[in-house]
PDB file of N, CA and C in Angstrom:
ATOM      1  N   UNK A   1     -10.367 -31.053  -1.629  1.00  0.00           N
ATOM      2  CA  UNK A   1      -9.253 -31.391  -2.478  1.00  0.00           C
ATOM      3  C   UNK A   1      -7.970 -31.098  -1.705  1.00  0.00           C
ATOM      4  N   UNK A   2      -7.252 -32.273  -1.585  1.00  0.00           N
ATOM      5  CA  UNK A   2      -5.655 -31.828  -1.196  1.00  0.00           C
ATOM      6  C   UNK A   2      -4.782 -31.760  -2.013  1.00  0.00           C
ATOM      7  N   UNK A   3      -3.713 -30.830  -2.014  1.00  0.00           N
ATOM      8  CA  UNK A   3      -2.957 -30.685  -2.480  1.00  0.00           C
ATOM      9  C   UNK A   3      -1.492 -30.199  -1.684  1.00  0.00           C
ATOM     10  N   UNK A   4      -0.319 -30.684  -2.047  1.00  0.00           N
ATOM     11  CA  UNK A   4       0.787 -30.515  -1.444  1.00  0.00           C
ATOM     12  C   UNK A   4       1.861 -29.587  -1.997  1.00  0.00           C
ATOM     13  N   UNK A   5       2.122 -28.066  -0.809  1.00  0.00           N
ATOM     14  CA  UNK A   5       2.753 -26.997  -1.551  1.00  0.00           C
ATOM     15  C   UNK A   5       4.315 -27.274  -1.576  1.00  0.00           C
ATOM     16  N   UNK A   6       5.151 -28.024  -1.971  1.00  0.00           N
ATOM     17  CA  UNK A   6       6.154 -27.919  -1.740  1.00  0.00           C
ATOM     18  C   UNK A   6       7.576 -26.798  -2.583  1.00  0.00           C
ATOM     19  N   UNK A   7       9.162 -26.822  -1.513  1.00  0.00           N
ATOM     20  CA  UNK A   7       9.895 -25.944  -1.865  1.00  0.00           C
ATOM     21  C   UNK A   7       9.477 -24.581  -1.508  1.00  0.00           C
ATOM     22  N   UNK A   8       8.734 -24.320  -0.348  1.00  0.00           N
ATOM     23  CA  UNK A   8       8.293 -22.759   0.023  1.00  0.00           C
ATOM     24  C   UNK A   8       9.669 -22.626   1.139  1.00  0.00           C
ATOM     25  N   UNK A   9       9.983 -21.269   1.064  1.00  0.00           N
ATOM     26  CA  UNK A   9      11.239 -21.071   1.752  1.00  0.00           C
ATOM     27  C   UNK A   9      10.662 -21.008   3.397  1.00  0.00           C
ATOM     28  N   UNK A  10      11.505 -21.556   3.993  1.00  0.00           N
ATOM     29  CA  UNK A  10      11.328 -21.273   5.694  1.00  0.00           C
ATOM     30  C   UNK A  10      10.807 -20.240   5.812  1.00  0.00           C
ATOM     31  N   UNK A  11      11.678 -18.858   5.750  1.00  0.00           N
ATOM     32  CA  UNK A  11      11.196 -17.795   6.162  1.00  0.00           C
ATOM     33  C   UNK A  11       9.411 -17.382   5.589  1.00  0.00           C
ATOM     34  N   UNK A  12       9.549 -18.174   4.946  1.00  0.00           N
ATOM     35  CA  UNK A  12       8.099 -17.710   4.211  1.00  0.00           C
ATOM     36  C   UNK A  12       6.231 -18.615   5.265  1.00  0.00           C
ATOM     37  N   UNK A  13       6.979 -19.673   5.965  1.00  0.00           N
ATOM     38  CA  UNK A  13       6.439 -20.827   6.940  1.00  0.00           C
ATOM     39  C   UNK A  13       6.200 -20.285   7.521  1.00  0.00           C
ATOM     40  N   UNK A  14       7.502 -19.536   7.691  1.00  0.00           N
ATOM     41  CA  UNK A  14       6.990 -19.306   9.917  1.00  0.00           C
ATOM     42  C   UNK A  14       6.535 -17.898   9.219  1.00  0.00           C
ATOM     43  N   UNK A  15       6.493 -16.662   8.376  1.00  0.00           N
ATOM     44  CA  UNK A  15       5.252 -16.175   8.373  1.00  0.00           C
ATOM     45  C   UNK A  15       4.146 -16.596   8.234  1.00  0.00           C
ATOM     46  N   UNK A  16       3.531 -17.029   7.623  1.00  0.00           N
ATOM     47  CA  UNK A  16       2.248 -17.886   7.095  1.00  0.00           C
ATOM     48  C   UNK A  16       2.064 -18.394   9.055  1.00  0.00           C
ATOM     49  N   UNK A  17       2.816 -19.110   9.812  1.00  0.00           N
ATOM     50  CA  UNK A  17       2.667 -19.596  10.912  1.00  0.00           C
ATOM     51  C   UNK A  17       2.199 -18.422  11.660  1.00  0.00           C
ATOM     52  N   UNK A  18       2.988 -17.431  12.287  1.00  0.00           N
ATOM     53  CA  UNK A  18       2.864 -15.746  12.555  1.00  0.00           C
ATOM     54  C   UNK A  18       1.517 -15.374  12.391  1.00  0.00           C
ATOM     55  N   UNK A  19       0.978 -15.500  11.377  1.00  0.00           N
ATOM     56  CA  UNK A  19      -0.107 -14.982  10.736  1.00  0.00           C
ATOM     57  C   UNK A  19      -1.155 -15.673  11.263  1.00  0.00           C
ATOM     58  N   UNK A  20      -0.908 -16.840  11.107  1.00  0.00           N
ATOM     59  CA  UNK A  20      -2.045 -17.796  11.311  1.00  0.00           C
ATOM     60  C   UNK A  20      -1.598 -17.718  12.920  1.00  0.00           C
ATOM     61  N   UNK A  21      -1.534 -17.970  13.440  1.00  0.00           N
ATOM     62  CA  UNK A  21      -1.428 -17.759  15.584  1.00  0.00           C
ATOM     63  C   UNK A  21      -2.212 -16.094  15.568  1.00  0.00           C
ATOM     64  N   UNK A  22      -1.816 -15.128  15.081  1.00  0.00           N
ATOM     65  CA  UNK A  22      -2.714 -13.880  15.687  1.00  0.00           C
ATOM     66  C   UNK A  22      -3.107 -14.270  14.943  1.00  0.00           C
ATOM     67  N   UNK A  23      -4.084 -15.104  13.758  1.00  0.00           N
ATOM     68  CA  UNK A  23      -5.590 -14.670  13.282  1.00  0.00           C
ATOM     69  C   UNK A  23      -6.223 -16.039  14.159  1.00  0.00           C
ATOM     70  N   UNK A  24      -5.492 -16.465  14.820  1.00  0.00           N
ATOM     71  CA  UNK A  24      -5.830 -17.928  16.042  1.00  0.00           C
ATOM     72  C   UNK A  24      -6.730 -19.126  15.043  1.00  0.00           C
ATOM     73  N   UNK A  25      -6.161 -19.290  13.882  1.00  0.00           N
ATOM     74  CA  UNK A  25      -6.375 -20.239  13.051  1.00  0.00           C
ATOM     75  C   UNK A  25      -4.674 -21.096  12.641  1.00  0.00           C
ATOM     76  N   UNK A  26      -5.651 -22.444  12.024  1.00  0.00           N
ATOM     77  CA  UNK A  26      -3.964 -23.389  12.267  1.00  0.00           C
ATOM     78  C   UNK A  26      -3.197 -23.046  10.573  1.00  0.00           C
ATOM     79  N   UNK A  27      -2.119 -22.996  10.793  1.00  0.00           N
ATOM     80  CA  UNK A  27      -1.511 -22.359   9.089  1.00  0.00           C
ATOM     81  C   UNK A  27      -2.377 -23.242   8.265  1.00  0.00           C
ATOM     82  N   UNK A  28      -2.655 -24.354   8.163  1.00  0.00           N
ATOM     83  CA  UNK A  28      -3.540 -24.664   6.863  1.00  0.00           C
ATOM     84  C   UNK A  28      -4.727 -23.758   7.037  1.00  0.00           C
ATOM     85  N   UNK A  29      -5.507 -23.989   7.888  1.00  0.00           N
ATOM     86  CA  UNK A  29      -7.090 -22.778   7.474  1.00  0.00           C
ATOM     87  C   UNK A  29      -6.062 -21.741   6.892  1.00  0.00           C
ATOM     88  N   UNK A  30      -5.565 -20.890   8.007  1.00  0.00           N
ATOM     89  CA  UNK A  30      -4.970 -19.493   6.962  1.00  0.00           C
ATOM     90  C   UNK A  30      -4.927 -19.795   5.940  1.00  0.00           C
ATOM     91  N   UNK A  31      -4.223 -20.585   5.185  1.00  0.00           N
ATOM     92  CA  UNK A  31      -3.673 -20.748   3.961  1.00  0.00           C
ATOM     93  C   UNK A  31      -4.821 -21.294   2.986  1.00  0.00           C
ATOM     94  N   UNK A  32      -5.954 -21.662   3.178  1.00  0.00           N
ATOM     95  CA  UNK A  32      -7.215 -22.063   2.703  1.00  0.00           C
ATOM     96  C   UNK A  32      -8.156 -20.764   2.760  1.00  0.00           C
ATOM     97  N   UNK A  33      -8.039 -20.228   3.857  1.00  0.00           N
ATOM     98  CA  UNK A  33      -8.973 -18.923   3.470  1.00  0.00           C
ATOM     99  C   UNK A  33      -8.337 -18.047   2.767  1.00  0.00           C
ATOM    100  N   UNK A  34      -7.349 -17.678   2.804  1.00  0.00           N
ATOM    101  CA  UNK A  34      -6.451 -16.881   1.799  1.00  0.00           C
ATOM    102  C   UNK A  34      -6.459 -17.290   0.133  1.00  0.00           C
ATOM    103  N   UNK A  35      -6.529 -18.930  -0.016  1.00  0.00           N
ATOM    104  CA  UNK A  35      -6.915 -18.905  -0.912  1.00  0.00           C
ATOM    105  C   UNK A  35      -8.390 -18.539  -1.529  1.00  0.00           C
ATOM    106  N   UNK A  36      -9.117 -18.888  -0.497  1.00  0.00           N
ATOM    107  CA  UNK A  36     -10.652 -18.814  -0.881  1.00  0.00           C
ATOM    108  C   UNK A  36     -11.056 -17.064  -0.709  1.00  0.00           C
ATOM    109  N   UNK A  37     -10.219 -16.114  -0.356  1.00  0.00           N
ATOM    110  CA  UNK A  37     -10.528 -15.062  -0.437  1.00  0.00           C
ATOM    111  C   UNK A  37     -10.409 -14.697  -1.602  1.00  0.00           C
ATOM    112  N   UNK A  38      -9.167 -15.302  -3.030  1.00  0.00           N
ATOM    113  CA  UNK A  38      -8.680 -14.733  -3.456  1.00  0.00           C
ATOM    114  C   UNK A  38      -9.466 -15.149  -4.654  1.00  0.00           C
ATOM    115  N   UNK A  39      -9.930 -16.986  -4.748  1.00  0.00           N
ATOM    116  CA  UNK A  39     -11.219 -17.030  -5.618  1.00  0.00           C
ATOM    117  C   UNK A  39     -12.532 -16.241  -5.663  1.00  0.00           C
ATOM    118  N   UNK A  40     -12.702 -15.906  -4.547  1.00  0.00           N
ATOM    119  CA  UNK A  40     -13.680 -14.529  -4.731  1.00  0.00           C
ATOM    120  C   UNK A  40     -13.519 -13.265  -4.986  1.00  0.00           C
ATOM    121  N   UNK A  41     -12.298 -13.129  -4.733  1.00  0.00           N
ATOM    122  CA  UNK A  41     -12.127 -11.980  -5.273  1.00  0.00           C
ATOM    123  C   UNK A  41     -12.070 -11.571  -6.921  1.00  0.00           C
ATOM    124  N   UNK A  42     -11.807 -12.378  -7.397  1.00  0.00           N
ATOM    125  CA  UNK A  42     -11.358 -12.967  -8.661  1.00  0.00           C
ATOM    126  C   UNK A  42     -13.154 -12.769  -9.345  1.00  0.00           C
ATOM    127  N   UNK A  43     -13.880 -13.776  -8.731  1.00  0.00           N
ATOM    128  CA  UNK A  43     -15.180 -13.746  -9.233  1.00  0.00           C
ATOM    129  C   UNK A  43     -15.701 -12.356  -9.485  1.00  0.00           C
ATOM    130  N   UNK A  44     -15.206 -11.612  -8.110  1.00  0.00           N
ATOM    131  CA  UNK A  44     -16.349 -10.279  -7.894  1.00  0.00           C
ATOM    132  C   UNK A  44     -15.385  -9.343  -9.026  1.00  0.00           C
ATOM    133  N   UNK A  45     -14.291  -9.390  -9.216  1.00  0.00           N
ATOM    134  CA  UNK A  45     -13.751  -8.770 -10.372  1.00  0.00           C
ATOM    135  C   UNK A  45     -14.243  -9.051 -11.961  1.00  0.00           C
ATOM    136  N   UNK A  46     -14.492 -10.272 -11.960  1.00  0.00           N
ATOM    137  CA  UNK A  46     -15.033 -10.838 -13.161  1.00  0.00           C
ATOM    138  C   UNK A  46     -16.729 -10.291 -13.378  1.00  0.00           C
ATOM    139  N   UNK A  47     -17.588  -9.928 -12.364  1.00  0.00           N
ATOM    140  CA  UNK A  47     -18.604  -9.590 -12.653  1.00  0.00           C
ATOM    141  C   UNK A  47     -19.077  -8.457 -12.552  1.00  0.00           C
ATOM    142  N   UNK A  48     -17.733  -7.818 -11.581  1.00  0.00           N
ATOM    143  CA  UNK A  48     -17.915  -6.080 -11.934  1.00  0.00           C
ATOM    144  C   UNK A  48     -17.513  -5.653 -13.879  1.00  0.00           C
ATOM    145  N   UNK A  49     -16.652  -6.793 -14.365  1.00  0.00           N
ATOM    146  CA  UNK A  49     -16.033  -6.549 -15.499  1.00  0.00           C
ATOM    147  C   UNK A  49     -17.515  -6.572 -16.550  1.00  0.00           C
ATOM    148  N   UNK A  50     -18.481  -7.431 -15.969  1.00  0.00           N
ATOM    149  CA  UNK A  50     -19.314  -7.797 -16.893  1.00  0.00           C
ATOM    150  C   UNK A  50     -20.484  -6.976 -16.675  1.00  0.00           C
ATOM    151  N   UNK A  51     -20.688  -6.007 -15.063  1.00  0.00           N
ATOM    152  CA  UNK A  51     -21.413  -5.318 -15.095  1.00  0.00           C
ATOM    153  C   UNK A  51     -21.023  -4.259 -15.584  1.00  0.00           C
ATOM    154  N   UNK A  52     -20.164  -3.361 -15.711  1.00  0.00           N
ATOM    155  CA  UNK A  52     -19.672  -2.378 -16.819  1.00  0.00           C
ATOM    156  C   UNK A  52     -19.774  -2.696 -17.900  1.00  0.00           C
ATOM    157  N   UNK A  53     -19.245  -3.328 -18.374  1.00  0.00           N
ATOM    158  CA  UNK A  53     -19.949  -4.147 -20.122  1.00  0.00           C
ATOM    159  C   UNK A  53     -21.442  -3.886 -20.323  1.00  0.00           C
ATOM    160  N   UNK A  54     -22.437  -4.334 -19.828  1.00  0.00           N
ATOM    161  CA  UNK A  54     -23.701  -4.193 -19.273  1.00  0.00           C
ATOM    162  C   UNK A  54     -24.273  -3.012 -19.469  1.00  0.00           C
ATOM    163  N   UNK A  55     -23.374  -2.230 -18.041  1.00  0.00           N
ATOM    164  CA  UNK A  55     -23.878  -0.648 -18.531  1.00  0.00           C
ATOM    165  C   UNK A  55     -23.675   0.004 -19.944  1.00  0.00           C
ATOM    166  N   UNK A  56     -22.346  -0.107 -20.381  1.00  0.00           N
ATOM    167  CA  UNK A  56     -21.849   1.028 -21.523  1.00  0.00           C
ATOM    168  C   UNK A  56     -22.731   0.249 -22.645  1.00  0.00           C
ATOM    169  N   UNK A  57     -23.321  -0.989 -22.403  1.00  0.00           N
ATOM    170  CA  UNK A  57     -24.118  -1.103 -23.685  1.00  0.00           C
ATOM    171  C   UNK A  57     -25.669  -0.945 -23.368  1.00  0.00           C
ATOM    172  N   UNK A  58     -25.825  -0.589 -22.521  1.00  0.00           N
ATOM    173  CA  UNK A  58     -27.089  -0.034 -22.263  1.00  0.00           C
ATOM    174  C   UNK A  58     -27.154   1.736 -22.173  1.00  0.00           C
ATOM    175  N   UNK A  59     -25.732   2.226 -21.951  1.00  0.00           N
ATOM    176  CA  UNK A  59     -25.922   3.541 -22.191  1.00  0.00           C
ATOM    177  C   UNK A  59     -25.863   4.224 -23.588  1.00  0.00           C
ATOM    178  N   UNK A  60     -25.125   3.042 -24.665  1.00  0.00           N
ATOM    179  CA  UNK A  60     -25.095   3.044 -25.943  1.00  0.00           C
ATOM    180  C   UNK A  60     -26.742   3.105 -26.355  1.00  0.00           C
ATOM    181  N   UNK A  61     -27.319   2.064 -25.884  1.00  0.00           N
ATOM    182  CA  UNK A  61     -28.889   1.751 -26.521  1.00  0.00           C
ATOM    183  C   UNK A  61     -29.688   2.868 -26.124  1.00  0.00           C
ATOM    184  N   UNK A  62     -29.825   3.433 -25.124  1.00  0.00           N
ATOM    185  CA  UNK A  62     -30.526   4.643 -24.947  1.00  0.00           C
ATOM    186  C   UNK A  62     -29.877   5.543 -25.550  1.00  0.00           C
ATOM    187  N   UNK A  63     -28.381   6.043 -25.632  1.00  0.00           N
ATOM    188  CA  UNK A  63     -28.305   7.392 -26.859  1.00  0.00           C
ATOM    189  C   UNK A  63     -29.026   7.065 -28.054  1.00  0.00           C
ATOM    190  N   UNK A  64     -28.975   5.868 -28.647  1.00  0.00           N
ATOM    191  CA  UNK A  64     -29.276   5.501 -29.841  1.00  0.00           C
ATOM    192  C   UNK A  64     -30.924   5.617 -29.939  1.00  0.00           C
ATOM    193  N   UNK A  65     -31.640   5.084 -28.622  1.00  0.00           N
ATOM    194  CA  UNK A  65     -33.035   4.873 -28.676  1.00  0.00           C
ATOM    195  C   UNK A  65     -33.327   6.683 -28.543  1.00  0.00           C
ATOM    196  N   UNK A  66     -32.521   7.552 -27.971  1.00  0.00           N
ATOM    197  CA  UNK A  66     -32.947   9.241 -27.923  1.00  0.00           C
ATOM    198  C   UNK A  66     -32.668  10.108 -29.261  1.00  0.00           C
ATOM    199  N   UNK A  67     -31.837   9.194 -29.792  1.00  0.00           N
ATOM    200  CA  UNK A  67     -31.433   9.740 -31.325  1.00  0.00           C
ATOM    201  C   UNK A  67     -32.867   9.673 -32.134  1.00  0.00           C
ATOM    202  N   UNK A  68     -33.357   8.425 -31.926  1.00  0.00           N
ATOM    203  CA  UNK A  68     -34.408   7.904 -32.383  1.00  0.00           C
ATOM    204  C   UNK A  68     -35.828   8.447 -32.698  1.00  0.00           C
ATOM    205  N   UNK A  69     -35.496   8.679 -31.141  1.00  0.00           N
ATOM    206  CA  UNK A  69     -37.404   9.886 -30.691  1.00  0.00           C
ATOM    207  C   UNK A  69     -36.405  11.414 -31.040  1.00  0.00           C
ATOM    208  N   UNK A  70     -35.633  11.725 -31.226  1.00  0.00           N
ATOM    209  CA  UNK A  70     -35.302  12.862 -31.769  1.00  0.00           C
ATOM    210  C   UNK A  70     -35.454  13.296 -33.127  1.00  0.00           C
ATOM    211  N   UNK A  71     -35.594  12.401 -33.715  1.00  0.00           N
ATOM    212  CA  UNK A  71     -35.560  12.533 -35.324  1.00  0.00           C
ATOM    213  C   UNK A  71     -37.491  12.221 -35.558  1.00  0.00           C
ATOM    214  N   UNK A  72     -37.961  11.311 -34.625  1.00  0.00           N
ATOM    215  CA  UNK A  72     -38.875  11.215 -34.935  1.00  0.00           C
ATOM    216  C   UNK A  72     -40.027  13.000 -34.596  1.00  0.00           C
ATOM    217  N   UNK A  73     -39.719  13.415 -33.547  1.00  0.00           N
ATOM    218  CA  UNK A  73     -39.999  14.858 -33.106  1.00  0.00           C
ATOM    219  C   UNK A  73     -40.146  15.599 -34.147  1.00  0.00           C
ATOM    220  N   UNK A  74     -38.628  15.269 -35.191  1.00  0.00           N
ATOM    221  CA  UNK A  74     -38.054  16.389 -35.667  1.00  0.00           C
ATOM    222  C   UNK A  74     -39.002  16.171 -37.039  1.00  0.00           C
ATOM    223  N   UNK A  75     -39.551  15.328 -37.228  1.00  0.00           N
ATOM    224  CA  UNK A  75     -40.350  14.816 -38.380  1.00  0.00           C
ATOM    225  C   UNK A  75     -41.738  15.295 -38.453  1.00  0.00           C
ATOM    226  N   UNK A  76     -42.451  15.266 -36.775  1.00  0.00           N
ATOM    227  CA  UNK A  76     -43.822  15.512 -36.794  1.00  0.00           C
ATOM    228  C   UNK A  76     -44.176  17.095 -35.944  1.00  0.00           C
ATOM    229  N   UNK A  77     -43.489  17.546 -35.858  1.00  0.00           N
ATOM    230  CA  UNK A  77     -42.898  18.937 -35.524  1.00  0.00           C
ATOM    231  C   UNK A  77     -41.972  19.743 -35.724  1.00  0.00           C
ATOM    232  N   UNK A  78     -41.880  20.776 -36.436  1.00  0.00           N
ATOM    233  CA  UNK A  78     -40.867  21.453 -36.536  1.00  0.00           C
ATOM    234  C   UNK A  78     -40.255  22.377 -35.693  1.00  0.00           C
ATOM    235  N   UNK A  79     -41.095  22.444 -34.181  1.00  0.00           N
ATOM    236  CA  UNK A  79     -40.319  23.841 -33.719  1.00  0.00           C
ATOM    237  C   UNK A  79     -40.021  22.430 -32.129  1.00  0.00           C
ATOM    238  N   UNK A  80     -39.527  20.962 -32.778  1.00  0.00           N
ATOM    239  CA  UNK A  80     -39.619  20.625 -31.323  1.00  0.00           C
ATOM    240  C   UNK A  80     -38.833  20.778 -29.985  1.00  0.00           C
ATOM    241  N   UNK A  81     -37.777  21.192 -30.534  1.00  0.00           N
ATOM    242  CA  UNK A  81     -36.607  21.605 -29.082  1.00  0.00           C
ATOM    243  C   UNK A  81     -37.478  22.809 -28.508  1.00  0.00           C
ATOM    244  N   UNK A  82     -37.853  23.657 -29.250  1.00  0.00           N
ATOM    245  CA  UNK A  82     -38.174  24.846 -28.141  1.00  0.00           C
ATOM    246  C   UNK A  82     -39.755  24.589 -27.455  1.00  0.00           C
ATOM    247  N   UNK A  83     -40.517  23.656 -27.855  1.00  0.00           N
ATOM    248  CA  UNK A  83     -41.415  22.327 -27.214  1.00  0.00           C
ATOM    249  C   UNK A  83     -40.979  21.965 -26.078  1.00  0.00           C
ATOM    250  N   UNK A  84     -40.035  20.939 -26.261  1.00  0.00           N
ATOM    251  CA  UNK A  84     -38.929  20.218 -25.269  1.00  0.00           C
ATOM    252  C   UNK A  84     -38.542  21.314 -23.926  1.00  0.00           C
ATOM    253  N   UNK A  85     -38.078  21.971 -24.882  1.00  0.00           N
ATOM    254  CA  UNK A  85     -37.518  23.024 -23.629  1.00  0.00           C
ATOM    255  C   UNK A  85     -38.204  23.709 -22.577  1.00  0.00           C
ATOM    256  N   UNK A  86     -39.621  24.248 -22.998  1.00  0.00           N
ATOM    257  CA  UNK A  86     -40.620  24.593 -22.071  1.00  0.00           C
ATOM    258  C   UNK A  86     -41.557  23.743 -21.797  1.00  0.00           C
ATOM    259  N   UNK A  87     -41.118  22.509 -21.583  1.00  0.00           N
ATOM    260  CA  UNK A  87     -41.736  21.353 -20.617  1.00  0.00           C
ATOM    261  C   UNK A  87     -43.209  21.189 -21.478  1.00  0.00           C
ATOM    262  N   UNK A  88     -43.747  21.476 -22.733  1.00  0.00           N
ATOM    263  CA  UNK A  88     -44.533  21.109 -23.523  1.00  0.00           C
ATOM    264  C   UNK A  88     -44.770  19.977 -23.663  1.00  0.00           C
ATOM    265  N   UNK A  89     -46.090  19.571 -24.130  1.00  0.00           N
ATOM    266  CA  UNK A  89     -46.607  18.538 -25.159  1.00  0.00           C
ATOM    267  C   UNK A  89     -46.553  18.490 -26.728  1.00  0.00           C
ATOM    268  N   UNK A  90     -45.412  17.325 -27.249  1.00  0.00           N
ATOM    269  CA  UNK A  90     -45.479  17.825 -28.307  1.00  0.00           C
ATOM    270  C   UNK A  90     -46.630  17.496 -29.310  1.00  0.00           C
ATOM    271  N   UNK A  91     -47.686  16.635 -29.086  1.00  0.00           N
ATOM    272  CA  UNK A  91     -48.584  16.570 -30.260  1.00  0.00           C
ATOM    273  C   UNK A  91     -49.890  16.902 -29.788  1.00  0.00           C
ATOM    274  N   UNK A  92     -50.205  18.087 -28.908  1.00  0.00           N
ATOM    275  CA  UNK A  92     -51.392  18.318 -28.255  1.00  0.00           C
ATOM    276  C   UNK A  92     -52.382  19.101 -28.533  1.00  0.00           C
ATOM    277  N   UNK A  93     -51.922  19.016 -30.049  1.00  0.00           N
ATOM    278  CA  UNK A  93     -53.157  19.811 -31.122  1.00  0.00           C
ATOM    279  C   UNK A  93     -53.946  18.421 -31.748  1.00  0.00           C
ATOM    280  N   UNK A  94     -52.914  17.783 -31.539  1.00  0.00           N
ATOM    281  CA  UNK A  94     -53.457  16.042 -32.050  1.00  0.00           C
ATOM    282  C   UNK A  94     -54.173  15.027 -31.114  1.00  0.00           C
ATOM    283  N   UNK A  95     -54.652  15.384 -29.623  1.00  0.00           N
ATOM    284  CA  UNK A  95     -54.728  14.562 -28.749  1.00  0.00           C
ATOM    285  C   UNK A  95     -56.226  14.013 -29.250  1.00  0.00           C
ATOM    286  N   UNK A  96     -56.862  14.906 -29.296  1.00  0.00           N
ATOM    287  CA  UNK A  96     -58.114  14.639 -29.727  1.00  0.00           C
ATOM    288  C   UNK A  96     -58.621  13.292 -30.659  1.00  0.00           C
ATOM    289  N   UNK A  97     -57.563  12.939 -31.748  1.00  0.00           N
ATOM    290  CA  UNK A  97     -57.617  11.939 -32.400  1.00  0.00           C
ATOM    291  C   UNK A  97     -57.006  10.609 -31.794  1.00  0.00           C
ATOM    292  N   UNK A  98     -56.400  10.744 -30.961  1.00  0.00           N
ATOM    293  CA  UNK A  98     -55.473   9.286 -30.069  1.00  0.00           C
ATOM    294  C   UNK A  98     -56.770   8.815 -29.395  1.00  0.00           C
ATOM    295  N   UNK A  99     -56.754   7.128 -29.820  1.00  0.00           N
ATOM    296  CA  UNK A  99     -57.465   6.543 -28.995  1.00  0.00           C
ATOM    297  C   UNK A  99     -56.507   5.913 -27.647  1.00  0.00           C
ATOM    298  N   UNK A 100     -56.699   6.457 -26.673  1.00  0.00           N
ATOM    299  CA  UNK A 100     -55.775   6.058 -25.395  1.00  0.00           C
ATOM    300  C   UNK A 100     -56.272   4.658 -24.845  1.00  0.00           C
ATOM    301  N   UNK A 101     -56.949   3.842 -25.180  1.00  0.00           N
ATOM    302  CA  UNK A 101     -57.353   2.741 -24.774  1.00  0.00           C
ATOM    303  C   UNK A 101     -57.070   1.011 -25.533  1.00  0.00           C
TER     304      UNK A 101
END
């Protein structure tokens, strides 16, 4: 796609020119990769935005899913934190009846 930048001030040319001679590209590439740096940059901002989104609702669903097995503990055991705490099993008076298969 072409497009034509016009009304850019001189001084603003012969930087863009400057720039483009030490990066030994002709001022249009410069001025094309500069843009194309800046569409990516743009992207990778947009999907860091959406991978944080992502997380905090996945760190939401696990408090909620630990709330969950917490209450359920708290239902089929009564002493279960101090269970929990010394690295116990909590239903291992009950194993006997679980069919594991």
């Amino acid at each position: 796609m072409d497009k034509k930048i016009t009304r850019v001030p001189k001084k603003h040319v012969e930087l863009l020119t400057l720039r483009a001679k030490k990066a030994k590209v002709s001022r249009e590439a410069f001025i094309r990769q500069a843009i194309e740096q800046k569409a990516i940059a743009y992207q990778v901002h947009q999907k860091s935005g959406e991978t944080e989104l992502f997380l905090m609702r996945l760190a939401f669903f696990l408090d909620r899913n630990n709330r969950e097995w917490f209450q359920l503990f708290a239902l089929l055991e009564p002493n279960w934190e101090s269970i929990l705490q010394e690295g116990g099993v909590l239903l291992d008076r009950d194993t006997e009846n679980v069919d594991t298969h």
